[in-house]
C-alpha atoms as a PDB file:
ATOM      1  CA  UNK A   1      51.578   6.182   9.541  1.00  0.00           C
ATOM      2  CA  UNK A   2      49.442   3.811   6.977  1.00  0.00           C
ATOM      3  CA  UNK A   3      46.706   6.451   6.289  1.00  0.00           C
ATOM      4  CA  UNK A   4      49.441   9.367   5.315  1.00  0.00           C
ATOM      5  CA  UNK A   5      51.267   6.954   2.641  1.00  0.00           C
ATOM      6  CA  UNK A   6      47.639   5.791   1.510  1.00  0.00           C
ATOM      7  CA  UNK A   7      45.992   8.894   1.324  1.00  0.00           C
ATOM      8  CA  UNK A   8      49.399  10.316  -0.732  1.00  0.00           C
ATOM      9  CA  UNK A   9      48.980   7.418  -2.956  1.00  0.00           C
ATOM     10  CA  UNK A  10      45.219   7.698  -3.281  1.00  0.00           C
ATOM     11  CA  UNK A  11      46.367  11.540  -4.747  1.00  0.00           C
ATOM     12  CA  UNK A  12      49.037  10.180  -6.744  1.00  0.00           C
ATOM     13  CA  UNK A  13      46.595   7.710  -8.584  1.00  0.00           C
ATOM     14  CA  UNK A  14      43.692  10.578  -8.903  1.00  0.00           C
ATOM     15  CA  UNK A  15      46.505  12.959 -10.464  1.00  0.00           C
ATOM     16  CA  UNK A  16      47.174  10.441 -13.028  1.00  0.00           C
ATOM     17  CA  UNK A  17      43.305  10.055 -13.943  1.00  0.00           C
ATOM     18  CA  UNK A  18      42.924  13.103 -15.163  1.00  0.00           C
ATOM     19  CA  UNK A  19      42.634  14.393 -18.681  1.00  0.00           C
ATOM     20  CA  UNK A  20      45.183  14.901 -20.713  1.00  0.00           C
ATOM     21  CA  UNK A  21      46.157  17.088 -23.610  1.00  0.00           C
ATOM     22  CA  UNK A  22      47.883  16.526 -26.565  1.00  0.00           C
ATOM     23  CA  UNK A  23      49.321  19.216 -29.023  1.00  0.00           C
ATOM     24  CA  UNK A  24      49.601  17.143 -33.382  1.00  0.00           C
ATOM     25  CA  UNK A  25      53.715  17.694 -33.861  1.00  0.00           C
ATOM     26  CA  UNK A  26      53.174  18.640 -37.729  1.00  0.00           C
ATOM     27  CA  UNK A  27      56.236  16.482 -38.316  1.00  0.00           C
ATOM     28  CA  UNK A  28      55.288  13.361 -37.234  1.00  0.00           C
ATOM     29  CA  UNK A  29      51.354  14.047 -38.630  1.00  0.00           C
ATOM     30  CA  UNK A  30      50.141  12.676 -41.679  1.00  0.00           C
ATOM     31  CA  UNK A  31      46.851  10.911 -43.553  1.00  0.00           C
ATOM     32  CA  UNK A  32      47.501   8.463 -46.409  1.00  0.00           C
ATOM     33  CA  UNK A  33      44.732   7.038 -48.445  1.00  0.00           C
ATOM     34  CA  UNK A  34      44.829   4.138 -50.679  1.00  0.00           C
ATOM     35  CA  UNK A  35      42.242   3.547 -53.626  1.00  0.00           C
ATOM     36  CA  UNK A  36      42.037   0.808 -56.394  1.00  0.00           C
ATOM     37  CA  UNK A  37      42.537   2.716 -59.884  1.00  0.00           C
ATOM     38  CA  UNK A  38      41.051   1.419 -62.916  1.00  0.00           C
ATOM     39  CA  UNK A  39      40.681  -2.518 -61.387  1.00  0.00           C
ATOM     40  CA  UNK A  40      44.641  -2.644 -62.170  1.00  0.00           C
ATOM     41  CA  UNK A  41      46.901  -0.762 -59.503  1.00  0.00           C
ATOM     42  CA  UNK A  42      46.258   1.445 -56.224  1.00  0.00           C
ATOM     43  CA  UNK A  43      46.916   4.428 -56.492  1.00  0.00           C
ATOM     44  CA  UNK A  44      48.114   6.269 -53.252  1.00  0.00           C
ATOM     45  CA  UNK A  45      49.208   9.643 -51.301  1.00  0.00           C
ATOM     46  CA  UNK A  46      49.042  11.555 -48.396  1.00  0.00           C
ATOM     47  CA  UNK A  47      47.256  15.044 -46.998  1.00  0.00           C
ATOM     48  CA  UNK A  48      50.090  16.976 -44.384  1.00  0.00           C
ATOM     49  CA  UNK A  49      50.669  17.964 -42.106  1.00  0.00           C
ATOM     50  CA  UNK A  50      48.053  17.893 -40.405  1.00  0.00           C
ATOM     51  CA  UNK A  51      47.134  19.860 -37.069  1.00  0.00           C
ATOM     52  CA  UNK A  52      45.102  19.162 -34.025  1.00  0.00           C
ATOM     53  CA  UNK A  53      44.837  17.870 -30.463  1.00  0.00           C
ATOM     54  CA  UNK A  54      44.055  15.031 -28.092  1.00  0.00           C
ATOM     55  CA  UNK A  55      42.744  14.524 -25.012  1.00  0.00           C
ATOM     56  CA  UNK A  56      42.778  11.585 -23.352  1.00  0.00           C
ATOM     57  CA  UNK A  57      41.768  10.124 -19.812  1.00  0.00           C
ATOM     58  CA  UNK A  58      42.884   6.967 -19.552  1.00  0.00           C
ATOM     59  CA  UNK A  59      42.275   6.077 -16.175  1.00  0.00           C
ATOM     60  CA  UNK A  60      38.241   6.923 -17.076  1.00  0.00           C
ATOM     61  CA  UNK A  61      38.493   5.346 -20.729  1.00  0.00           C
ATOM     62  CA  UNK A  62      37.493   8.582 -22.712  1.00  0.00           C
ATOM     63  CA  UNK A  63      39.311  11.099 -25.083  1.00  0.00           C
ATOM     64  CA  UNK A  64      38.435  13.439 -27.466  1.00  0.00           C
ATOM     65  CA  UNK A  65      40.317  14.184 -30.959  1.00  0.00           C
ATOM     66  CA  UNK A  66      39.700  17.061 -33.301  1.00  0.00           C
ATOM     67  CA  UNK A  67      42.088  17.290 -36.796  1.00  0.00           C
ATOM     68  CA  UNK A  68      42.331  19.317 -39.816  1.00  0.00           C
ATOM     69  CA  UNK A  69      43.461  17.991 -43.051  1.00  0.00           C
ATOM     70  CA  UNK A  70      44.580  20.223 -45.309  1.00  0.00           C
ATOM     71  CA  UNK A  71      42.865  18.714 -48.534  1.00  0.00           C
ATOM     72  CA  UNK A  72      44.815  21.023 -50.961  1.00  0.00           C
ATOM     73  CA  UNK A  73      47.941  19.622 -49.544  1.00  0.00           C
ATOM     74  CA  UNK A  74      47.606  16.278 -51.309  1.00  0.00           C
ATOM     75  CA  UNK A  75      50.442  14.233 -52.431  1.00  0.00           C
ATOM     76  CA  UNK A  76      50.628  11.370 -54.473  1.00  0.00           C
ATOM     77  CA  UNK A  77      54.176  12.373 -55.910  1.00  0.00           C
ATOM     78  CA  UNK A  78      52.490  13.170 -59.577  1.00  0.00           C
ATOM     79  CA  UNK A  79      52.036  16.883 -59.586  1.00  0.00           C
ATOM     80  CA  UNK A  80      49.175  16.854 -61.966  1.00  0.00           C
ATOM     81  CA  UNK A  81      47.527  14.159 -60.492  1.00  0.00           C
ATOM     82  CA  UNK A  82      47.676  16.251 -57.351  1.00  0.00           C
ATOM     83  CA  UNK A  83      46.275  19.105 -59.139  1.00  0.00           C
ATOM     84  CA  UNK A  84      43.671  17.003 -60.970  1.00  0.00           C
ATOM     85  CA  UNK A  85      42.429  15.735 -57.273  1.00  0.00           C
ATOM     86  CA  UNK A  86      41.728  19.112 -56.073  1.00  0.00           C
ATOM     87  CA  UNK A  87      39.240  19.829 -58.709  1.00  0.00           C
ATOM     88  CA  UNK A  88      35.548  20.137 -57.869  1.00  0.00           C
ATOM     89  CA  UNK A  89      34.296  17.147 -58.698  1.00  0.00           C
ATOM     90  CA  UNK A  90      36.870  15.598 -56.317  1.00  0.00           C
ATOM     91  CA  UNK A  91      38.032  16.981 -52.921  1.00  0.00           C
ATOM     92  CA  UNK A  92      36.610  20.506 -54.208  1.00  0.00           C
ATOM     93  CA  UNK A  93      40.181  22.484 -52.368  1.00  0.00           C
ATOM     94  CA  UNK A  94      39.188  25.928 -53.759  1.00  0.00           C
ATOM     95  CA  UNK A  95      35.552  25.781 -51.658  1.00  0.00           C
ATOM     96  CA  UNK A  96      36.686  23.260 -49.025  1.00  0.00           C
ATOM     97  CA  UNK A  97      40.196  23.748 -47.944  1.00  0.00           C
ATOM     98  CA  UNK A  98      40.046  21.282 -45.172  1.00  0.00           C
ATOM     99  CA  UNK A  99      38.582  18.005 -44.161  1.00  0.00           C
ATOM    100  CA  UNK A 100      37.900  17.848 -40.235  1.00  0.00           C
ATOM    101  CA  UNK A 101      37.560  14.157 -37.890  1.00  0.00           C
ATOM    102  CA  UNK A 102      36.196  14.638 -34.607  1.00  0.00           C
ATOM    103  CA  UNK A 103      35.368  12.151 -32.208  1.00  0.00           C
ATOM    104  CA  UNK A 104      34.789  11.504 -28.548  1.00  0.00           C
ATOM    105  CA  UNK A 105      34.110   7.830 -28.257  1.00  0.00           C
ATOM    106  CA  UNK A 106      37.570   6.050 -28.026  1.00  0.00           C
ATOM    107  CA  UNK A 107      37.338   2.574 -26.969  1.00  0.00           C
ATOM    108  CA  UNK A 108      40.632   1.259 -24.604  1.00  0.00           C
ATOM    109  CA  UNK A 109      42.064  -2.038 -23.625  1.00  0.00           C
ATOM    110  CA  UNK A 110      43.936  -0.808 -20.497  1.00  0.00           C
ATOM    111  CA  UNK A 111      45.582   2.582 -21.433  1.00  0.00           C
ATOM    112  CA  UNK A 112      46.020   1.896 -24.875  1.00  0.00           C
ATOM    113  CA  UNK A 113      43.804   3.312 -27.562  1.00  0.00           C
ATOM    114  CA  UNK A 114      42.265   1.078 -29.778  1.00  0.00           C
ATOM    115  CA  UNK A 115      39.430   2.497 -31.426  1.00  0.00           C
ATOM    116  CA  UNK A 116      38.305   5.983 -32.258  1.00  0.00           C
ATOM    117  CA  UNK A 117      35.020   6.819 -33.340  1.00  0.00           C
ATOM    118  CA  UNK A 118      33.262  10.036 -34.712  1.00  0.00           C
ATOM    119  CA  UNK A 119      32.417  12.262 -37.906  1.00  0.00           C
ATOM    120  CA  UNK A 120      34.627  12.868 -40.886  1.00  0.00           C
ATOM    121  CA  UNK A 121      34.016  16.044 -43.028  1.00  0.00           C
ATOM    122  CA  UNK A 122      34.761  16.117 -46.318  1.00  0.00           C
ATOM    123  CA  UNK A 123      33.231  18.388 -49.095  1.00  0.00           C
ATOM    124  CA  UNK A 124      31.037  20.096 -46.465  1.00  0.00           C
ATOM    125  CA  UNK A 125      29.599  16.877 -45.856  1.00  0.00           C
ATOM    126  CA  UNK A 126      29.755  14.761 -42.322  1.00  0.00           C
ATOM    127  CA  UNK A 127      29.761  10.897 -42.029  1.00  0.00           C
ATOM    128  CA  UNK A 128      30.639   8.332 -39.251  1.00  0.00           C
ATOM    129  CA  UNK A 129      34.216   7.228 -39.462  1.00  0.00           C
ATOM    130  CA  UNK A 130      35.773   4.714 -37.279  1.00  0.00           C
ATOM    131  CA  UNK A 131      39.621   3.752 -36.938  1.00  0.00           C
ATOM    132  CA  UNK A 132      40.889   1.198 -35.741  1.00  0.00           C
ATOM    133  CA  UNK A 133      44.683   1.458 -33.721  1.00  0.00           C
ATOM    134  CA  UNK A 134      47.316  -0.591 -35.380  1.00  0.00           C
ATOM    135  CA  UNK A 135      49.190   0.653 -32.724  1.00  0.00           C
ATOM    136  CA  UNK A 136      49.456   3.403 -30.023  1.00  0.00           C
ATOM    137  CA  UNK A 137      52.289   3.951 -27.186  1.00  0.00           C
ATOM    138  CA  UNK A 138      53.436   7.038 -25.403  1.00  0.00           C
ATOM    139  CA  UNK A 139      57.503   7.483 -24.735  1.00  0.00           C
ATOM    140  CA  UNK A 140      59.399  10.533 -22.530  1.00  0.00           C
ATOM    141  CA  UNK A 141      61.045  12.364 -24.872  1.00  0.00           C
ATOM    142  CA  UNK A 142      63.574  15.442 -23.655  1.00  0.00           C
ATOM    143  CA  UNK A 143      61.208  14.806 -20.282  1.00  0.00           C
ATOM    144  CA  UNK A 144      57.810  15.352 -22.052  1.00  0.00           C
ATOM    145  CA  UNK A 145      55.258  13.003 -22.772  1.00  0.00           C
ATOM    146  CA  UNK A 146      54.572  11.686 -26.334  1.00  0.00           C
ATOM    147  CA  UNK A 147      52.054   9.757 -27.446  1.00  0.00           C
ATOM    148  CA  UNK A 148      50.679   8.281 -31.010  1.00  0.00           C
ATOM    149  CA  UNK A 149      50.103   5.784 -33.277  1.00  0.00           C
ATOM    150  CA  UNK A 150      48.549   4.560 -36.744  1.00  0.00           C
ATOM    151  CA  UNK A 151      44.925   3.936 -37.009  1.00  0.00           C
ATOM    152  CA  UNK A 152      43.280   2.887 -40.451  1.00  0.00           C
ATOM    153  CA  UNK A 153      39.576   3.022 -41.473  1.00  0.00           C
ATOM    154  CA  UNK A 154      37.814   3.161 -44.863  1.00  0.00           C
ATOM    155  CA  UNK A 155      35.288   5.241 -46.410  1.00  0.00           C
ATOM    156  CA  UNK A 156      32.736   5.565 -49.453  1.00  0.00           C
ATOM    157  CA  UNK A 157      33.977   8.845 -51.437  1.00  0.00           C
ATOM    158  CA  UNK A 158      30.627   8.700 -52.907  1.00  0.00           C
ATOM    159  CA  UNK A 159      28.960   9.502 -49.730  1.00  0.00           C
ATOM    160  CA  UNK A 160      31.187  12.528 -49.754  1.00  0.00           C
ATOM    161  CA  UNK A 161      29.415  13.430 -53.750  1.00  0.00           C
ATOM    162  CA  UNK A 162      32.918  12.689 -54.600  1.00  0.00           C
ATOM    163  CA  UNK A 163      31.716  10.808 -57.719  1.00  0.00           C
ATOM    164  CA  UNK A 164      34.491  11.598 -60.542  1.00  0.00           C
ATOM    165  CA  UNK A 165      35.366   8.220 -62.610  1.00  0.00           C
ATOM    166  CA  UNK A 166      33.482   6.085 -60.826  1.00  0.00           C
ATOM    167  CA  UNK A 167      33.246   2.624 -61.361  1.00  0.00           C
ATOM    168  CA  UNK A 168      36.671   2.789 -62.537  1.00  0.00           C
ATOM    169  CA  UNK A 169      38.469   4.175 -60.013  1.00  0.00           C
ATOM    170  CA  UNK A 170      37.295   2.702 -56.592  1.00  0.00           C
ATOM    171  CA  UNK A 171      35.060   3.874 -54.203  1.00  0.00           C
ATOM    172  CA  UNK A 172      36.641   2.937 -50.989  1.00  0.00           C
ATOM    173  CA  UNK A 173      39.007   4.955 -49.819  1.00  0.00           C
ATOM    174  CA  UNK A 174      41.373   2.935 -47.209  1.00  0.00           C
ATOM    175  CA  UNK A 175      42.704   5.768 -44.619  1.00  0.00           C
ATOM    176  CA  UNK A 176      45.662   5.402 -42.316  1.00  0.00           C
ATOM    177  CA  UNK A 177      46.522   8.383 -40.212  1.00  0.00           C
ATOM    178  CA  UNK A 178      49.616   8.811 -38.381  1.00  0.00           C
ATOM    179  CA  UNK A 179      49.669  10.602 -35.379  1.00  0.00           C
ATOM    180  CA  UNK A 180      52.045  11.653 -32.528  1.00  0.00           C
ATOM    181  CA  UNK A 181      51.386  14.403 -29.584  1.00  0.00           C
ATOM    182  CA  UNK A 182      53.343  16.725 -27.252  1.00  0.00           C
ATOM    183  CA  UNK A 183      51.618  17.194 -23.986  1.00  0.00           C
ATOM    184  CA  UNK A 184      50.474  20.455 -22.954  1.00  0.00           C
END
């Protein structure tokens, strides 16, 4: 009777190892960036939505990511700032229309995310980018699984040739993306 019940459970715990997939919900998908603007304020906004999926495997501690920011979808709330961002100096939106992160080393502390690591394209041009999980959870929700969180990182626009008004207006670029994902 013991080997039935253990072999069931065995199956149980392999079916819950397995990959899984995560659709971006476009309303609850977002990148903000911060950067310091002429030494005196920060000025801020946000690209969105943005799309993508997840895959995680918890039980083996891996998961790939792959998103699309729209980069002529920034927002800072001042239209021609907006405007004045997409130029080509900047995040060049007429020849670059998106910015991509894609990674496949995620780093867990049981079966919660707290580090992703991989390449961020901006400007046609590809750079490590790490972010760190200020948090991550997964809920039921209308009985399927969601999962997400907020993760922050920083980058060097210069490495991206994004050079416009430099030294005045900073070169690091805090991130924080917000994420959540339907499963498949």
């Amino acid at each position: 009777m013991k080997v039935p019940a253990l072999l069931l459970s065995m199956a149980a715990m392999a079916a819950g190892a397995q990959p899984v997939a995560y659709l971006l919900d476009p309303a609850h998908s977002f990148v903000h960036f911060e950067v310091l603007h002429f030494g005196t304020s920060t000025s801020s906004g946000r690209f969105g939505p943005i799309a993508g999926a997840v895959t995680l495997d918890r039980g083996a501690g891996r998961g790939e990511v792959s998103l699309r920011i729209p980069t002529a979808g920034v927002d800072t709330g001042v239209p021609v700032f907006n405007a004045r961002l997409r130029e080509a100096d900047l995040l060049a939106s007429a020849e670059f229309p998106d910015a991509y992160f894609v990674a496949n080393q995620f780093r867990f502390e049981g079966d919660r995310v707290v580090e992703v690591r991989g390449e961020f394209t901006l400007r046609g041009v590809s750079q490590p980018l790490s972010l760190s999980a200020r948090r991550f959870s997964c809920r039921i929700d209308d009985g399927t699984e969601v999962c997400g969180g907020d993760f922050e990182g920083e980058l060097l626009r210069s490495d991206f040739g994004a050079t416009f008004g430099l030294p005045w207006v900073g070169d690091r670029v805090r991130l924080f993306v917000q994420v959540e994902g339907r499963r498949r």
